[in-house]
N, C-alpha and C. Protein backbone atom coordinates (compact mmCIF):
# COMPACT_ATOMS: atom_id res chain seq x y z
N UNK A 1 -67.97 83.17 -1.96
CA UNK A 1 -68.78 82.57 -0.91
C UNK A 1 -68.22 82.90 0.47
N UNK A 2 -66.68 83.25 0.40
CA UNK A 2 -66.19 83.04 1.38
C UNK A 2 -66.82 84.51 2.55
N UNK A 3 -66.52 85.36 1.44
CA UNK A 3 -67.32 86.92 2.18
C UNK A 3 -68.33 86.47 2.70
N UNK A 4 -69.56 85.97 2.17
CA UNK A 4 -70.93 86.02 2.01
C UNK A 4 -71.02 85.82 3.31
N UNK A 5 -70.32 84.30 3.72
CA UNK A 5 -70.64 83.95 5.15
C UNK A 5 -69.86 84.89 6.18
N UNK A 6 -69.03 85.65 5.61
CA UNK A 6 -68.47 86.17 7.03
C UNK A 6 -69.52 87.42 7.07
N UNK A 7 -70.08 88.08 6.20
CA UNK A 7 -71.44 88.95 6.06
C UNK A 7 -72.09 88.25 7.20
N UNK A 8 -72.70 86.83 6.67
CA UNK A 8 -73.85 86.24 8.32
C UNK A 8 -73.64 86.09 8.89
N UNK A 9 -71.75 85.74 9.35
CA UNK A 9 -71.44 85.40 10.62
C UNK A 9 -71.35 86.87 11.59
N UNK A 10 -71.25 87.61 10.97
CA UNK A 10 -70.99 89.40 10.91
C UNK A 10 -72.55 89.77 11.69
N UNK A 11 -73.58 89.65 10.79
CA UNK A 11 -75.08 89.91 10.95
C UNK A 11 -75.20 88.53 12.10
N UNK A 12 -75.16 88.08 12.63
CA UNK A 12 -75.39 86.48 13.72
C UNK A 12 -74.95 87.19 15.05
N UNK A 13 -73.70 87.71 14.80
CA UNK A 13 -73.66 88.02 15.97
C UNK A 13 -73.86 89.46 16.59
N UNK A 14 -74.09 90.48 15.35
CA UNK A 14 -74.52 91.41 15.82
C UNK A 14 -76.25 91.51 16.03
N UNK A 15 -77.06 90.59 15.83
CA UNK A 15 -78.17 90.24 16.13
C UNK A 15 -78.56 89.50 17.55
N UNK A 16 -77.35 88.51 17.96
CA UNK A 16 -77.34 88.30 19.44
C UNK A 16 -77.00 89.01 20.20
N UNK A 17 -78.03 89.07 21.59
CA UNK A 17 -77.43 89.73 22.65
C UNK A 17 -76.23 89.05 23.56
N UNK A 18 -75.61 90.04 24.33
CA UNK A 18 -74.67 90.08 24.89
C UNK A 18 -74.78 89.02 26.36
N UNK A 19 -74.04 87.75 26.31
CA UNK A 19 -74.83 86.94 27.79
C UNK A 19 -74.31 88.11 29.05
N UNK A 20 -75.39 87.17 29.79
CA UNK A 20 -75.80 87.85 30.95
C UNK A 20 -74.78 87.00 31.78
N UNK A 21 -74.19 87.80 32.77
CA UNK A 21 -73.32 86.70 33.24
C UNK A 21 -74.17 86.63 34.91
N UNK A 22 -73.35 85.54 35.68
CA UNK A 22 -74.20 85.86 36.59
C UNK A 22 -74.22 86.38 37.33
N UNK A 23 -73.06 86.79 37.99
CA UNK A 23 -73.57 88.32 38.88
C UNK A 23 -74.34 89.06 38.62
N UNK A 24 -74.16 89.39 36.87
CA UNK A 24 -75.13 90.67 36.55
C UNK A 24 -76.63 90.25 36.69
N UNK A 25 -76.66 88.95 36.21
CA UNK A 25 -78.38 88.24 36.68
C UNK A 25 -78.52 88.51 38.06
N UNK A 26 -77.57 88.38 38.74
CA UNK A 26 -78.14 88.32 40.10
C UNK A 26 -78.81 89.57 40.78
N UNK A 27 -77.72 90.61 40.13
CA UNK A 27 -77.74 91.71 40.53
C UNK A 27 -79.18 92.43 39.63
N UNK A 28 -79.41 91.92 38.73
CA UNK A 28 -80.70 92.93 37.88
C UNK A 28 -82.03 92.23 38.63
N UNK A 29 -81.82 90.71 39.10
CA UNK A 29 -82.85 90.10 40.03
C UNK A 29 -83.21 90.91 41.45
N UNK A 30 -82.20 91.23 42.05
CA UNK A 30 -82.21 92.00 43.21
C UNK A 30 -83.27 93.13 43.10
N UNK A 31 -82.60 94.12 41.52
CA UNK A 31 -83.43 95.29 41.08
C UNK A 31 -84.32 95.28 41.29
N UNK A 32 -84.86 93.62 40.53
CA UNK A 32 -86.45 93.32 40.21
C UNK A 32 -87.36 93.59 41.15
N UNK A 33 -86.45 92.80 41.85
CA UNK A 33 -87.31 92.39 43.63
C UNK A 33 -87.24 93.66 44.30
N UNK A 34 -86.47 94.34 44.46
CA UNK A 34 -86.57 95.63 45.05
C UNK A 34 -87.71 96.84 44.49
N UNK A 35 -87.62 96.74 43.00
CA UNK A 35 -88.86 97.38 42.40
C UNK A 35 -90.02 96.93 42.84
N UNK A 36 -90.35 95.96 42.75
CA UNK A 36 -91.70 95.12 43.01
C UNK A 36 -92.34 95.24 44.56
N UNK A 37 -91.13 95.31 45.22
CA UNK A 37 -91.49 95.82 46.65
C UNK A 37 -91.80 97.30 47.09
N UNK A 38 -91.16 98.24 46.44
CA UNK A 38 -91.38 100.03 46.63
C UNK A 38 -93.11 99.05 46.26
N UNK A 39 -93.26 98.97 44.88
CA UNK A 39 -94.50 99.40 44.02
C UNK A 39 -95.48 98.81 45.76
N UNK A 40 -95.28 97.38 45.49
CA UNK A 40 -96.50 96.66 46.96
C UNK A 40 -96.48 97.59 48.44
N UNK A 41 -95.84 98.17 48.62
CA UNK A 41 -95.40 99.71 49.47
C UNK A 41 -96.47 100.23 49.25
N UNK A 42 -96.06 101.12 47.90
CA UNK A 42 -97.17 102.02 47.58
C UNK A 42 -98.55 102.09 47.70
N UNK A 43 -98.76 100.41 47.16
CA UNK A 43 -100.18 100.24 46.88
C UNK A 43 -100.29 99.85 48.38
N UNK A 44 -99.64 99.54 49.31
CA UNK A 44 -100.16 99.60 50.94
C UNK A 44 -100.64 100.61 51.15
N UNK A 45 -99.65 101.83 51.04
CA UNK A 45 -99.74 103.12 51.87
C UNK A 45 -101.17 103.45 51.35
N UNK A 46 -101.65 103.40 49.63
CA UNK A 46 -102.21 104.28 49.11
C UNK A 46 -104.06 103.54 49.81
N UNK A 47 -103.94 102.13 50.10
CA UNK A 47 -104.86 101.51 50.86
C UNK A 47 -105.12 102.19 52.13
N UNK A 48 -104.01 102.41 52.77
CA UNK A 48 -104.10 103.18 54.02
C UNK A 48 -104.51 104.75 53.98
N UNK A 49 -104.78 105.07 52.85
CA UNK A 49 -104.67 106.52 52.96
C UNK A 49 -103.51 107.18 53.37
N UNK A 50 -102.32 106.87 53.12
CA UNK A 50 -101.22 107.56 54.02
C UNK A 50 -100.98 108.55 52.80
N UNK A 51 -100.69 109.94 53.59
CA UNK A 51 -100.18 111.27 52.45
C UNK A 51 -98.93 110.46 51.73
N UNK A 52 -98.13 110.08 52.28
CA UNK A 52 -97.28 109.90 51.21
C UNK A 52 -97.01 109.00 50.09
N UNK A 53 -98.56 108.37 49.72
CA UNK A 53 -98.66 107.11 48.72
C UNK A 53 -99.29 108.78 47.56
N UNK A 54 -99.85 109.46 48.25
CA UNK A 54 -100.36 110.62 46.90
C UNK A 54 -99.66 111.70 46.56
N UNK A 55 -97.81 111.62 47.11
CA UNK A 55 -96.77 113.43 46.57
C UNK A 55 -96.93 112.50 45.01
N UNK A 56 -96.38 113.37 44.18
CA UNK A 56 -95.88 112.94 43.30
C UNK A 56 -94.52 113.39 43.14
N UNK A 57 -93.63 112.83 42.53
CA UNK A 57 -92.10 113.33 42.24
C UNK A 57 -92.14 114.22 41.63
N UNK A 58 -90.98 115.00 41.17
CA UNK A 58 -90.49 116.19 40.62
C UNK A 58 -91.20 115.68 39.32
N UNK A 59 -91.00 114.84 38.54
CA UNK A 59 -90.77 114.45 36.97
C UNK A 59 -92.46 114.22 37.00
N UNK A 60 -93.19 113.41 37.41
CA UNK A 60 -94.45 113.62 37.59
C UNK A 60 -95.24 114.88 37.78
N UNK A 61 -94.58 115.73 38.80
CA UNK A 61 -95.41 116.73 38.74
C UNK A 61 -95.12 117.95 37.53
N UNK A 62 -93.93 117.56 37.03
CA UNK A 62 -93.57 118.49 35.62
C UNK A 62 -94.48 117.99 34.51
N UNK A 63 -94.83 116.92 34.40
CA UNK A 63 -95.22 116.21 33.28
C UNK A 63 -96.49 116.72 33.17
N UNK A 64 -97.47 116.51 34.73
CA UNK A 64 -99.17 117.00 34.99
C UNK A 64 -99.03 118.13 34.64
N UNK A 65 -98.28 119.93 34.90
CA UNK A 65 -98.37 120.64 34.85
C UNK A 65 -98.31 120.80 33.47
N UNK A 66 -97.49 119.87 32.67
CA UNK A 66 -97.69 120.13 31.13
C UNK A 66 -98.92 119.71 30.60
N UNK A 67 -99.48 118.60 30.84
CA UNK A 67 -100.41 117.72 30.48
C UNK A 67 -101.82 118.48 30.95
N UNK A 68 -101.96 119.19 31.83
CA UNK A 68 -103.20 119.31 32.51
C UNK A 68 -103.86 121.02 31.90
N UNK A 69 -104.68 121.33 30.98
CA UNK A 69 -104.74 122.63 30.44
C UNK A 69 -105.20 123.85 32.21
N UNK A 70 -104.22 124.47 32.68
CA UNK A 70 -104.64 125.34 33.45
C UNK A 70 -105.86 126.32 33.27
N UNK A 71 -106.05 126.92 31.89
CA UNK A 71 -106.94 127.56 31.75
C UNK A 71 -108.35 127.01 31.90
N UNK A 72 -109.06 125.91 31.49
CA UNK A 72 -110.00 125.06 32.21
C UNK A 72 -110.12 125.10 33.42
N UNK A 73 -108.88 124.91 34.41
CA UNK A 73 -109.37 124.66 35.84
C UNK A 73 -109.91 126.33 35.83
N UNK A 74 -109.42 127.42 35.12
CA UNK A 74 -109.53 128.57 35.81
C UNK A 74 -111.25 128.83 35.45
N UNK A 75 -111.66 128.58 34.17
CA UNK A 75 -112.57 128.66 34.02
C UNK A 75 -113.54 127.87 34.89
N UNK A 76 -113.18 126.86 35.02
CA UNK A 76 -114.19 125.88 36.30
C UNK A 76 -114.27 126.52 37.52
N UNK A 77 -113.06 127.49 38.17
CA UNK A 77 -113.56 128.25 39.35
C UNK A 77 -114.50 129.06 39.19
N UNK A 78 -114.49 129.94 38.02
CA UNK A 78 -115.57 130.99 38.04
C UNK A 78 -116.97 130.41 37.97
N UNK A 79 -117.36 129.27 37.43
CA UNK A 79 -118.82 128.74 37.77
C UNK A 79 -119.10 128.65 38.77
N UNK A 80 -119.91 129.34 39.46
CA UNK A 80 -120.78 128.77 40.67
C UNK A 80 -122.00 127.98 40.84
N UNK A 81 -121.73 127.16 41.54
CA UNK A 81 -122.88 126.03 41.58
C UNK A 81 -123.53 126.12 43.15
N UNK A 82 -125.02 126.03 42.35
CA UNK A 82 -125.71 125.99 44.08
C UNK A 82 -126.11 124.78 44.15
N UNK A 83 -125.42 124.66 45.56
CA UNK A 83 -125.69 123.10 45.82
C UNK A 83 -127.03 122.55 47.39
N UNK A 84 -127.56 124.10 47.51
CA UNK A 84 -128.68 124.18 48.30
C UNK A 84 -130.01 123.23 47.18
N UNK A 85 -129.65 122.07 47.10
CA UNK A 85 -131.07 121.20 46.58
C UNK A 85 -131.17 119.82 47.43
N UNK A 86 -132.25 119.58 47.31
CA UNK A 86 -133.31 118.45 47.85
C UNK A 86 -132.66 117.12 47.40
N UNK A 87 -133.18 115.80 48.06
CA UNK A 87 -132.27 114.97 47.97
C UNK A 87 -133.08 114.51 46.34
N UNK A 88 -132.87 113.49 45.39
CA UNK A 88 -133.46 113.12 44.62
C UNK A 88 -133.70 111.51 44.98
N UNK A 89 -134.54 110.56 44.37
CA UNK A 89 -134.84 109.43 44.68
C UNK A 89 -133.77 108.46 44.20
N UNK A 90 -133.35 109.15 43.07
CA UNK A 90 -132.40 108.18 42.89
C UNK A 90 -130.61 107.94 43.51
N UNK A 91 -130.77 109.06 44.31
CA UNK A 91 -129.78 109.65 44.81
C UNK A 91 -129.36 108.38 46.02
N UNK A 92 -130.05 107.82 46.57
CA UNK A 92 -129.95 106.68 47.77
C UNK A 92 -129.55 105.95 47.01
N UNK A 93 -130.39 105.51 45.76
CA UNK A 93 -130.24 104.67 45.27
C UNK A 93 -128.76 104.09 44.40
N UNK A 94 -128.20 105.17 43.89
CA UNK A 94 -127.16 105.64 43.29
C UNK A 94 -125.46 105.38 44.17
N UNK A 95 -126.11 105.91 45.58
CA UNK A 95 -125.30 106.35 46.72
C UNK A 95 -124.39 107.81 46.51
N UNK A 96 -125.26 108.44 45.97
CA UNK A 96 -124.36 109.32 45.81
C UNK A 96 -125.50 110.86 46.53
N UNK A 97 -124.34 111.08 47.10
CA UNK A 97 -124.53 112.20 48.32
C UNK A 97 -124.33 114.15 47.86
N UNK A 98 -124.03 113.67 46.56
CA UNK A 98 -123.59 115.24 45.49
C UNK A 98 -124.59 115.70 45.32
N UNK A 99 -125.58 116.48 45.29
CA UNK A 99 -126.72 116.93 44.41
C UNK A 99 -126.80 117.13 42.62
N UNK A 100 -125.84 117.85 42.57
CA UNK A 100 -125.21 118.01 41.08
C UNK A 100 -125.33 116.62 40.42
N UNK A 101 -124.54 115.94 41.13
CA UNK A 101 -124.19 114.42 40.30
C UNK A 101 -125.89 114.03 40.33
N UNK A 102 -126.53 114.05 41.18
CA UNK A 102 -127.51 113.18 41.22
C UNK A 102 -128.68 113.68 40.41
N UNK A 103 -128.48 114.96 40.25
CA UNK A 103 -129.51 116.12 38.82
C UNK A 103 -128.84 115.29 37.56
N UNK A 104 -127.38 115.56 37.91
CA UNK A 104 -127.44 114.51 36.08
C UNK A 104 -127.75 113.42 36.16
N UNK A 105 -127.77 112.96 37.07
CA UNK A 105 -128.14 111.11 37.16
C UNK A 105 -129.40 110.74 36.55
N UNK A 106 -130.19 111.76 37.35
CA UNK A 106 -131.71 111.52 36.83
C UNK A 106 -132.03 112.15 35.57
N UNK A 107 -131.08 113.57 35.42
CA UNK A 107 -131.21 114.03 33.55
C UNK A 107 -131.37 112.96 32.88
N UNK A 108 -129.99 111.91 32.73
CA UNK A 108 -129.70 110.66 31.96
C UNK A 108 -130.48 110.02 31.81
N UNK A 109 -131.32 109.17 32.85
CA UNK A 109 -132.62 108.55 33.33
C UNK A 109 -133.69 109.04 32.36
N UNK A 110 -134.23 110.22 32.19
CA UNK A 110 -134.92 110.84 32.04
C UNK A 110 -134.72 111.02 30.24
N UNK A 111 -133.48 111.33 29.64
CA UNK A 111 -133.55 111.48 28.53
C UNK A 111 -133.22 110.25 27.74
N UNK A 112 -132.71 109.06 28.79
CA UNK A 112 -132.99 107.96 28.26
C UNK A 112 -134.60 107.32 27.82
N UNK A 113 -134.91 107.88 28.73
CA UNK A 113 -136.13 107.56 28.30
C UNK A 113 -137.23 108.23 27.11
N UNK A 114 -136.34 109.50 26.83
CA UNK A 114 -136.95 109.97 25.50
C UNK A 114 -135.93 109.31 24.12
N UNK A 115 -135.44 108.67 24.94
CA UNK A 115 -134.68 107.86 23.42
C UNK A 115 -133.33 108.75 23.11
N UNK A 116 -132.94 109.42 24.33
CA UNK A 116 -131.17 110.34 23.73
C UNK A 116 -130.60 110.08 24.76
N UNK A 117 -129.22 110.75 24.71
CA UNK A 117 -127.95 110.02 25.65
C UNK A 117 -127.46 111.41 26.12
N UNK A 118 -127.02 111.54 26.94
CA UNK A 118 -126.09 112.63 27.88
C UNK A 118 -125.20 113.39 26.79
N UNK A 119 -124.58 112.40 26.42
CA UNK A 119 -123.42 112.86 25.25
C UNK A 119 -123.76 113.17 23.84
N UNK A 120 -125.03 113.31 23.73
CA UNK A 120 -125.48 113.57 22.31
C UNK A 120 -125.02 115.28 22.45
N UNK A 121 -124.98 115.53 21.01
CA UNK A 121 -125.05 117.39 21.03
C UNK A 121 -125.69 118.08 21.10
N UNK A 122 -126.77 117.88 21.31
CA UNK A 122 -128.40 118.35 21.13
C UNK A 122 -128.04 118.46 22.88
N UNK A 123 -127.19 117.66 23.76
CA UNK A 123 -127.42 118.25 25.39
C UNK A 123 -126.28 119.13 25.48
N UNK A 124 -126.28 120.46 25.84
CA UNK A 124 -125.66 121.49 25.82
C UNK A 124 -125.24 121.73 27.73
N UNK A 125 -123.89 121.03 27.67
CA UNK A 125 -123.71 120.80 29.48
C UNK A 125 -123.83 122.62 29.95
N UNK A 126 -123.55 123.88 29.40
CA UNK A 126 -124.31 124.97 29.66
C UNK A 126 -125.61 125.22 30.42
N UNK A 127 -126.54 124.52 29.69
CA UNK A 127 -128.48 124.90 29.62
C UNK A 127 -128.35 123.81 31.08
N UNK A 128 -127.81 122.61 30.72
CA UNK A 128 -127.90 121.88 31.73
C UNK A 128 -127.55 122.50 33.53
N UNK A 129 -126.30 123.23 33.34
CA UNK A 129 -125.99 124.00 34.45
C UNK A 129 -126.84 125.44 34.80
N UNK A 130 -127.55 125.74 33.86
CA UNK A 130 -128.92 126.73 33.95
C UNK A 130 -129.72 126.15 34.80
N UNK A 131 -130.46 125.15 34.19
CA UNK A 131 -131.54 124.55 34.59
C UNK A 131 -131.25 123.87 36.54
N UNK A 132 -130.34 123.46 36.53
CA UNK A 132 -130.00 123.27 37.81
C UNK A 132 -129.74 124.29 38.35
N UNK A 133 -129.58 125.32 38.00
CA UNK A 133 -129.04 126.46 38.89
C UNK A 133 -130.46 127.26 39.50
N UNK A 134 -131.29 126.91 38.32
CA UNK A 134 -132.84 127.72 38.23
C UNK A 134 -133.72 126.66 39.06
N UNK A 135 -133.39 125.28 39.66
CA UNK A 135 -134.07 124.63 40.30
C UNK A 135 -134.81 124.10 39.70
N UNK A 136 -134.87 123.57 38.36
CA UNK A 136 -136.05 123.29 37.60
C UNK A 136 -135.60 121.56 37.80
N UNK A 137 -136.62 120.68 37.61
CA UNK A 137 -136.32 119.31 37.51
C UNK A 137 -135.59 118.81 36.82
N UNK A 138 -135.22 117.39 36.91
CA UNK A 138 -134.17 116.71 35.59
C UNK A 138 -135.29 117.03 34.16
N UNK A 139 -136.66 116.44 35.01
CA UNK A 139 -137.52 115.88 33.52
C UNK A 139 -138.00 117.52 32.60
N UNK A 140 -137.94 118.44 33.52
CA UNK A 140 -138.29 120.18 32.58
C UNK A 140 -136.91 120.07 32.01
N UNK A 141 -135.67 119.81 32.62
CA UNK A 141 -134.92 119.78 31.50
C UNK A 141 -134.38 119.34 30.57
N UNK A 142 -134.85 117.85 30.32
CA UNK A 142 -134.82 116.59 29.28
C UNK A 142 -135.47 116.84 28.76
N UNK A 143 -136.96 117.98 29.17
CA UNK A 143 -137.40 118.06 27.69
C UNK A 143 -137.10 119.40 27.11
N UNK A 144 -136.53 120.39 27.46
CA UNK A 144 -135.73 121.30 27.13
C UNK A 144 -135.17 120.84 25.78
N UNK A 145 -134.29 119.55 25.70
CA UNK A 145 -133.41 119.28 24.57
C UNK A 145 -134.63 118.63 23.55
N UNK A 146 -135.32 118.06 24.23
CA UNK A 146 -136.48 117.39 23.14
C UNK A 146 -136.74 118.49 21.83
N UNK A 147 -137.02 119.82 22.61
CA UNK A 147 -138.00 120.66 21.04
C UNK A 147 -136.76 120.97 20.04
């Protein structure tokens, strides 16, 4: 028996943590408060628009460059989009001042109303960038996906 308990007294205290004494409280409080203040900083500057609420650090910007597929953006330059179009009605309504955005706005609109969704597979964001490119309406091209 006598082991057994020095086994739990063994497992007891290697299961408790180590006290905090208080300087070190004081001092990890300080941390706290000092963290909490950069962050309310940040979220000032980034209210203000100030450039330096948007660098990112070294370790951040290593991480995006991993995270972010380059070949996409490259492919997204080579599309050209004409953005010589007319305002749409729903476009005020929307508030949105893009033309592009506001062709899909009303696509959506439009194929909602044939009973399908943007994100179905039957809408091919390709044909979609045709059809806007060719000037044709949202509704010639909602029903494009219809046949």
């Amino acid at each position: 028996k006598n082991e057994e308990e020095e086994v739990k007294e063994g497992l007891r205290q290697a299961m408790s943590a180590p006290r905090e004494t208080p300087a070190q409280k004081r001092k990890r409080q300080e941390k706290d408060n000092f963290d909490l203040y950069k962050k309310r900083q940040n979220r000032i500057a980034a209210l203000r628009g100030d450039p330096s609420s948007r660098k990112l650090t070294p370790k951040q910007q290593r991480d995006y460059l991993r995270r972010v597929n380059l070949d996409q953006i490259r492919a997204m330059e080579e599309v050209e989009v004409n953005e010589e179009k007319g305002t749409y009605s729903s476009m005020s309504r929307r508030g949105i001042d893009k033309p592009l955005l506001a062709f899909i706005a009303e696509l959506e609109d439009e194929l909602k109303k044939m009973g399908m969704k943007y994100s179905d597979k039957k809408v091919d964001p390709e044909i979609v960038m045709k059809a806007y490119n060719a000037n044709k309406s949202p509704r010639e091209a909602a029903k494009m996906f219809k046949k």
